[in-house]
PDB file of N, CA and C in Angstrom:
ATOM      1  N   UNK A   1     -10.511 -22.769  13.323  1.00  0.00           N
ATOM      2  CA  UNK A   1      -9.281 -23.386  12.886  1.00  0.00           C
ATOM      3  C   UNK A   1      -8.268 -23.475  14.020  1.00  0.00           C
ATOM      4  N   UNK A   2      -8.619 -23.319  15.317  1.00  0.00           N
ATOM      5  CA  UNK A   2      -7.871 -23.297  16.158  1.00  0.00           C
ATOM      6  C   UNK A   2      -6.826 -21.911  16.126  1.00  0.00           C
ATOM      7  N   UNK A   3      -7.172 -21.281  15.561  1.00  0.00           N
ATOM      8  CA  UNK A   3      -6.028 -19.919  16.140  1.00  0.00           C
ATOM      9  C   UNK A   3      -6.638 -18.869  17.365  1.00  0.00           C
ATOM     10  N   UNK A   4      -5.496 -18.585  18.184  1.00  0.00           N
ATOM     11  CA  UNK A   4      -6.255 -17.896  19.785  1.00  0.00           C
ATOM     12  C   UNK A   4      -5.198 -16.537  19.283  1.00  0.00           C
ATOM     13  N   UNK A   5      -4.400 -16.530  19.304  1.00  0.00           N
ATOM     14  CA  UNK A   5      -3.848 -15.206  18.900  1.00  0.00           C
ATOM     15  C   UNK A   5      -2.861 -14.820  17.700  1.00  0.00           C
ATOM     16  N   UNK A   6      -2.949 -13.747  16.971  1.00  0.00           N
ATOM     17  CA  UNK A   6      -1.885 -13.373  15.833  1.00  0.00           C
ATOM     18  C   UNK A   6      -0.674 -13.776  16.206  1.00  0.00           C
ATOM     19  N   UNK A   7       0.124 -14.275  14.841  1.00  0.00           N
ATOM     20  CA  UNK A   7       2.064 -14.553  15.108  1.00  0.00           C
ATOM     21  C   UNK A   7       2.501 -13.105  15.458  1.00  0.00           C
ATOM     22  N   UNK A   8       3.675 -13.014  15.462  1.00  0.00           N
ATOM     23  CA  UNK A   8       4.970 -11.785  15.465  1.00  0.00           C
ATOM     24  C   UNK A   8       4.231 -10.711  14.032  1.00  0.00           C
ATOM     25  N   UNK A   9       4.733 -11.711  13.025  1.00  0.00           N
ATOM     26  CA  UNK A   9       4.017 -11.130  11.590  1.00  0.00           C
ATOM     27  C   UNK A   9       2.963 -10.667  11.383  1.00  0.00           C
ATOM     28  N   UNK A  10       2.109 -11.159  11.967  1.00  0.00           N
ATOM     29  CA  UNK A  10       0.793 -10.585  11.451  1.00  0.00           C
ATOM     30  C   UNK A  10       0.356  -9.714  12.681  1.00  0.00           C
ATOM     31  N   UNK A  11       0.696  -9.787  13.839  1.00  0.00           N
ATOM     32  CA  UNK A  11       0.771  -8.581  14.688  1.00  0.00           C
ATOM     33  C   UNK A  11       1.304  -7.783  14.006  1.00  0.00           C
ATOM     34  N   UNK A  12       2.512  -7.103  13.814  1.00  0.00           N
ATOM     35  CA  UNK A  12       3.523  -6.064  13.205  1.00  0.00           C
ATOM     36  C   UNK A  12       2.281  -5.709  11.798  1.00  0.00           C
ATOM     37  N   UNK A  13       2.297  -6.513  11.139  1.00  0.00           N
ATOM     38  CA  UNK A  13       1.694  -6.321   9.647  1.00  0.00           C
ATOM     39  C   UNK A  13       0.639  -5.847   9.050  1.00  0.00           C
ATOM     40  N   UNK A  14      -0.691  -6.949  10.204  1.00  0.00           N
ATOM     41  CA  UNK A  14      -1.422  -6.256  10.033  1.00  0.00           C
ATOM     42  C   UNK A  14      -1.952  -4.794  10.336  1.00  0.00           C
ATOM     43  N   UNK A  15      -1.707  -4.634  11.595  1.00  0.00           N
ATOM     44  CA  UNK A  15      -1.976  -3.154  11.798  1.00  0.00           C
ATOM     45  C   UNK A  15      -1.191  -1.747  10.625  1.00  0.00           C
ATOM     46  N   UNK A  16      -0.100  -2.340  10.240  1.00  0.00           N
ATOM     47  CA  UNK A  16       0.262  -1.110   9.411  1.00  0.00           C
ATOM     48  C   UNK A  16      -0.359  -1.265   7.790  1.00  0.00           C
ATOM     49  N   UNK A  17      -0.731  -2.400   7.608  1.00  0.00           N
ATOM     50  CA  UNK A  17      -1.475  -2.751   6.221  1.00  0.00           C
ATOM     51  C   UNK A  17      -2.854  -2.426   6.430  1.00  0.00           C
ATOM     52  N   UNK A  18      -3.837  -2.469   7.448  1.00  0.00           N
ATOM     53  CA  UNK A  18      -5.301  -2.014   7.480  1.00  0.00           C
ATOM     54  C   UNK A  18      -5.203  -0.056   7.561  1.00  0.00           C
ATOM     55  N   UNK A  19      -4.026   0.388   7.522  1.00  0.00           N
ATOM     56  CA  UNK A  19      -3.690   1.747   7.687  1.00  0.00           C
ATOM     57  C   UNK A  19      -3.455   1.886   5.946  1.00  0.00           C
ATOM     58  N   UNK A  20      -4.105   1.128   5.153  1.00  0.00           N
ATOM     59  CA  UNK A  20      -3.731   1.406   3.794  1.00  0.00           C
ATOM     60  C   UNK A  20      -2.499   1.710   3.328  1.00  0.00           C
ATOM     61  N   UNK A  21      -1.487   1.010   3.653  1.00  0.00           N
ATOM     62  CA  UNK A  21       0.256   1.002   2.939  1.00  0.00           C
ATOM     63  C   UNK A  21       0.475   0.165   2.769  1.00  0.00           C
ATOM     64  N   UNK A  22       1.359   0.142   1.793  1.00  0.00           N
ATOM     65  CA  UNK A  22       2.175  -0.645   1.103  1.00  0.00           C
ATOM     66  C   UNK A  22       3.009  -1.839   2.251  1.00  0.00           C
ATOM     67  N   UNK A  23       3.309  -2.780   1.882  1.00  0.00           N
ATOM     68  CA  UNK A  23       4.844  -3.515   2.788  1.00  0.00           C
ATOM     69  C   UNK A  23       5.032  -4.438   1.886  1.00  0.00           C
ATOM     70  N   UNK A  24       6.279  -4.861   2.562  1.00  0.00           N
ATOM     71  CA  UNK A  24       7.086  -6.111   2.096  1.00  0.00           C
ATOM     72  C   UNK A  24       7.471  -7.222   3.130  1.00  0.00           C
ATOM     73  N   UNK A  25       7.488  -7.952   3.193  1.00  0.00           N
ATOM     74  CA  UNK A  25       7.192  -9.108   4.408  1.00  0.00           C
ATOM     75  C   UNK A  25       8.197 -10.541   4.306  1.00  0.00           C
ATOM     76  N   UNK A  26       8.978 -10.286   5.251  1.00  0.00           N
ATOM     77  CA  UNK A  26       9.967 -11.684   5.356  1.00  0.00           C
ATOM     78  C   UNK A  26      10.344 -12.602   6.187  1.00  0.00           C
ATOM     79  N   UNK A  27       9.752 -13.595   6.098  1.00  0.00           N
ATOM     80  CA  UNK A  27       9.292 -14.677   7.538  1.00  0.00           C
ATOM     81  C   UNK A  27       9.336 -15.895   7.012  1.00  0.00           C
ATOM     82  N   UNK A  28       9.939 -16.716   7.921  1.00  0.00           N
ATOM     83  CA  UNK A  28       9.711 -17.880   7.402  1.00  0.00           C
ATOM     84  C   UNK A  28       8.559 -18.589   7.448  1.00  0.00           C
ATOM     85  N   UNK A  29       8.883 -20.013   6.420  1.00  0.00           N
ATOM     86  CA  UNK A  29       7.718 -20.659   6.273  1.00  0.00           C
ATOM     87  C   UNK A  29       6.672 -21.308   7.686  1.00  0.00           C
ATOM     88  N   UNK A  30       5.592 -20.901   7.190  1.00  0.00           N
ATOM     89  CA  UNK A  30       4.145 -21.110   8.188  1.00  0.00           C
ATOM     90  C   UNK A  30       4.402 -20.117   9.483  1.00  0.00           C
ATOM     91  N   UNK A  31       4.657 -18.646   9.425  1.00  0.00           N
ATOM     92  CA  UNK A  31       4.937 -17.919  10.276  1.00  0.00           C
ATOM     93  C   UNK A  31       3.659 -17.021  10.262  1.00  0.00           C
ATOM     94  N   UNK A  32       2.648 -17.157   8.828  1.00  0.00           N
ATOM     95  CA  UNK A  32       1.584 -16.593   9.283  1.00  0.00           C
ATOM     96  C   UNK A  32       1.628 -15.555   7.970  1.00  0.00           C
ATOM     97  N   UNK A  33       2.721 -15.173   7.089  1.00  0.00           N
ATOM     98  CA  UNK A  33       2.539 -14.037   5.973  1.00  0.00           C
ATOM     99  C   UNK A  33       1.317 -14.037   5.103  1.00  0.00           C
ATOM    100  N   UNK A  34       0.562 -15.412   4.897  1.00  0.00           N
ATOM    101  CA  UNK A  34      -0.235 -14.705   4.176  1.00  0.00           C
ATOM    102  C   UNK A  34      -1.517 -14.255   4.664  1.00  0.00           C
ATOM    103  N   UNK A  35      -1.865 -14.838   5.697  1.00  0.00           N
ATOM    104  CA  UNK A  35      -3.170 -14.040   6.452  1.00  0.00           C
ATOM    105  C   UNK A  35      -2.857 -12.681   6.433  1.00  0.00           C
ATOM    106  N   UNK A  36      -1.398 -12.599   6.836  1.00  0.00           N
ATOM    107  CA  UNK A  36      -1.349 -10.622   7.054  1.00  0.00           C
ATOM    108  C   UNK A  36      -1.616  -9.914   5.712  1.00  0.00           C
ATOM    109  N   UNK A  37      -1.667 -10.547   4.838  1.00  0.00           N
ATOM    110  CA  UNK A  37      -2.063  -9.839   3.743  1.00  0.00           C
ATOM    111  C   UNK A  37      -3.261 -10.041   3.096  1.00  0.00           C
ATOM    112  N   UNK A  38      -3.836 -11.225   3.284  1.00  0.00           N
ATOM    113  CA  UNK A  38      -5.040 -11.381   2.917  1.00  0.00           C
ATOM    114  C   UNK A  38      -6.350 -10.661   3.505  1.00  0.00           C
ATOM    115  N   UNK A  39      -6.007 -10.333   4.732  1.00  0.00           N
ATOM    116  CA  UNK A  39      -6.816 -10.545   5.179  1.00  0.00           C
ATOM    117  C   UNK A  39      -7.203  -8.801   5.148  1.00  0.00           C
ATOM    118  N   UNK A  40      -6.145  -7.742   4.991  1.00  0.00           N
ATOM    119  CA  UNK A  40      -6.551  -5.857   5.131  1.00  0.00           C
ATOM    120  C   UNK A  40      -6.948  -6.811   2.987  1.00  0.00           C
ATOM    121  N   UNK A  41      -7.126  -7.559   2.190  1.00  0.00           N
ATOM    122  CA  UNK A  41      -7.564  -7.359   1.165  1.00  0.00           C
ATOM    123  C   UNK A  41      -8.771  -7.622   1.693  1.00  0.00           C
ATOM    124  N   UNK A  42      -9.463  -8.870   2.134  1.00  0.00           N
ATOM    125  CA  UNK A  42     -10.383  -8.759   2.033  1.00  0.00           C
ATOM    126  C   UNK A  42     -11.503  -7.752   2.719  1.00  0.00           C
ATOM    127  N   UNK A  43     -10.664  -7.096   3.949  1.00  0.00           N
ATOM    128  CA  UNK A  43     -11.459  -6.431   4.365  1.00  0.00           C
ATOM    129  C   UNK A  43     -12.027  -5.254   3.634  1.00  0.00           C
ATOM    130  N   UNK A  44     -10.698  -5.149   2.586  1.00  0.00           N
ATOM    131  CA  UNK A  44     -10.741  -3.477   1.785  1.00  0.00           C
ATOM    132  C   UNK A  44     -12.457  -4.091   1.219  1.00  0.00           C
ATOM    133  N   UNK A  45     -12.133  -5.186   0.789  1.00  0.00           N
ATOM    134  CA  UNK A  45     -13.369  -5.787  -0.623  1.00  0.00           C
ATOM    135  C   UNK A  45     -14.212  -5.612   0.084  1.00  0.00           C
ATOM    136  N   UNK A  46     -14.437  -6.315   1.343  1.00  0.00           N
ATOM    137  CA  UNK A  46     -15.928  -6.348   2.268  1.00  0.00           C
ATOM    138  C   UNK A  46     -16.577  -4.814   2.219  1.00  0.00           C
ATOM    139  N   UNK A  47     -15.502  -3.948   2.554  1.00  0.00           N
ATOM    140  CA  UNK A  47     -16.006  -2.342   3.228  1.00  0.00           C
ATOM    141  C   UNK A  47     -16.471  -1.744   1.637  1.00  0.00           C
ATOM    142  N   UNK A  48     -15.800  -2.023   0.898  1.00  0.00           N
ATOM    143  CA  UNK A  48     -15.811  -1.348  -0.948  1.00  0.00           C
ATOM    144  C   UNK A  48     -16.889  -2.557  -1.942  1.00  0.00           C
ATOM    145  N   UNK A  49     -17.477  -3.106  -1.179  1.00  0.00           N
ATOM    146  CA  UNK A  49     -18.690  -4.226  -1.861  1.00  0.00           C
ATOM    147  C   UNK A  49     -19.732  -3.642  -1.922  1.00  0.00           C
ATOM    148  N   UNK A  50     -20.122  -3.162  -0.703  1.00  0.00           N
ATOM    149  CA  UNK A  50     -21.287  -2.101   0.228  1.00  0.00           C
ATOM    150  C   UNK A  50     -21.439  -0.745  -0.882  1.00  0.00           C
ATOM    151  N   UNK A  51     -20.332  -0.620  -1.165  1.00  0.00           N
ATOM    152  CA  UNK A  51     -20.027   0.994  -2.154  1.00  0.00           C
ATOM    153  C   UNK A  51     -20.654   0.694  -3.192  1.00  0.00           C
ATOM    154  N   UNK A  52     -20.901  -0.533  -3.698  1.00  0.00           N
ATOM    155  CA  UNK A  52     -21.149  -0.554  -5.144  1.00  0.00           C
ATOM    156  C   UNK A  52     -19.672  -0.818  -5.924  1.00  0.00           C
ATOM    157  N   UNK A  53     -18.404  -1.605  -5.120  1.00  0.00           N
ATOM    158  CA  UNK A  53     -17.629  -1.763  -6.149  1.00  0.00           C
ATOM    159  C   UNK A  53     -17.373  -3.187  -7.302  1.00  0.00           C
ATOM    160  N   UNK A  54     -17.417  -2.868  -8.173  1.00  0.00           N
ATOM    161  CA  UNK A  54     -17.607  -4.071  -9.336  1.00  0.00           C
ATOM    162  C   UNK A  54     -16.561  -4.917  -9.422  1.00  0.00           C
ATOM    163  N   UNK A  55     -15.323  -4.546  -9.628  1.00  0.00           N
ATOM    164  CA  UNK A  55     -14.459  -5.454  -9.443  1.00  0.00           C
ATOM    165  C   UNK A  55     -13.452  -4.559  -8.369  1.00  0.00           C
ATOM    166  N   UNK A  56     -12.833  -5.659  -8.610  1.00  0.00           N
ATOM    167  CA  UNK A  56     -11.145  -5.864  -7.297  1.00  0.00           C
ATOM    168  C   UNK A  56      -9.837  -5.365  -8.134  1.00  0.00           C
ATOM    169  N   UNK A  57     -10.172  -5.044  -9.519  1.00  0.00           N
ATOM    170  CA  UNK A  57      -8.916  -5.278  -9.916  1.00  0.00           C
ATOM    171  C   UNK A  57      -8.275  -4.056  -9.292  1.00  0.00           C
ATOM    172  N   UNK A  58      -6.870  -3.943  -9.859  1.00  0.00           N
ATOM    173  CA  UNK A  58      -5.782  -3.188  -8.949  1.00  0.00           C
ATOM    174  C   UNK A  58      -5.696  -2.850  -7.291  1.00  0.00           C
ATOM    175  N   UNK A  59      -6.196  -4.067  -6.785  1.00  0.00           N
ATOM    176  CA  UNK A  59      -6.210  -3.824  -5.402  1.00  0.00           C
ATOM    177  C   UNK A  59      -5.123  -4.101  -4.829  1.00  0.00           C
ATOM    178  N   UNK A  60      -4.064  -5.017  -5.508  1.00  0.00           N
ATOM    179  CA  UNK A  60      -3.135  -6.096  -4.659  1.00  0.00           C
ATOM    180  C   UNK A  60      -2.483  -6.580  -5.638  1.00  0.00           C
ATOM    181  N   UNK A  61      -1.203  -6.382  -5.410  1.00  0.00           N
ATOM    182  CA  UNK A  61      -0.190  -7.025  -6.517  1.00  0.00           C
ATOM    183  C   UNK A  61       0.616  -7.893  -5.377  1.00  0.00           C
ATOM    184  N   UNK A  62       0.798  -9.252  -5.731  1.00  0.00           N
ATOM    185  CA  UNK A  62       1.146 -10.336  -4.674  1.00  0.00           C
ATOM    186  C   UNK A  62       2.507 -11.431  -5.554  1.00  0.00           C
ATOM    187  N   UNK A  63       3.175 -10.703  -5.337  1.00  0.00           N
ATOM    188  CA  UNK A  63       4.440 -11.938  -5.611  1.00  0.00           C
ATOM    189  C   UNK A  63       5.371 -12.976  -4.531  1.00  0.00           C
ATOM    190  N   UNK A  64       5.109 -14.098  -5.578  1.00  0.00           N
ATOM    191  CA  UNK A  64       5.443 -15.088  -4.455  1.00  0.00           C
ATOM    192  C   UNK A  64       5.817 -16.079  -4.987  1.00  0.00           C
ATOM    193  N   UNK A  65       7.470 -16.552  -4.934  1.00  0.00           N
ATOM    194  CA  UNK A  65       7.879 -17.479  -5.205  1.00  0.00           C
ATOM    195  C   UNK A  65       7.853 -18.492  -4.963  1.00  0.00           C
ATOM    196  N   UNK A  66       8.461 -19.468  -6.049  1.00  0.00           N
ATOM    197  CA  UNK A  66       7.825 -20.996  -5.717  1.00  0.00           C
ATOM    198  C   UNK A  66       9.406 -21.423  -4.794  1.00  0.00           C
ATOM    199  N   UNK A  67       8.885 -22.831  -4.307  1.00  0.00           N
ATOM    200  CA  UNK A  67      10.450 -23.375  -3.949  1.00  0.00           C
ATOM    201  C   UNK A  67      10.391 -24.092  -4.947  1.00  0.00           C
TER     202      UNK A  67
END
């Protein structure tokens, strides 16, 4: 998709979100917020698939307003 390196955001973000915590995230639009969060989910799913886990639920509570 053409990306060579992480934004500001998802530098800062991701590393403290693959450390399993919580955040809250405020950037403007196309700055990159939702990869930083998508992406410690899917990894959780990838690493917890292997385990035998059945579902996802309560992994990620994601609010996000409309304009």
């Amino acid at each position: 998709m053409g990306y060579t390196r992480p934004t500001k955001i998802q530098s800062e973000a991701l590393v403290y979100s693959l450390q399993d915590n919580d955040m809250l995230c405020l950037s403007e639009t196309g700055s990159g917020k939702t990869l930083s969060f998508v992406l410690p989910i899917v990894n959780y799913l990838c690493e917890n698939y292997a385990e035998g886990l059945k579902s996802p639920d309560g992994i990620a509570l994601i609010l996000a307003p409309t304009r």
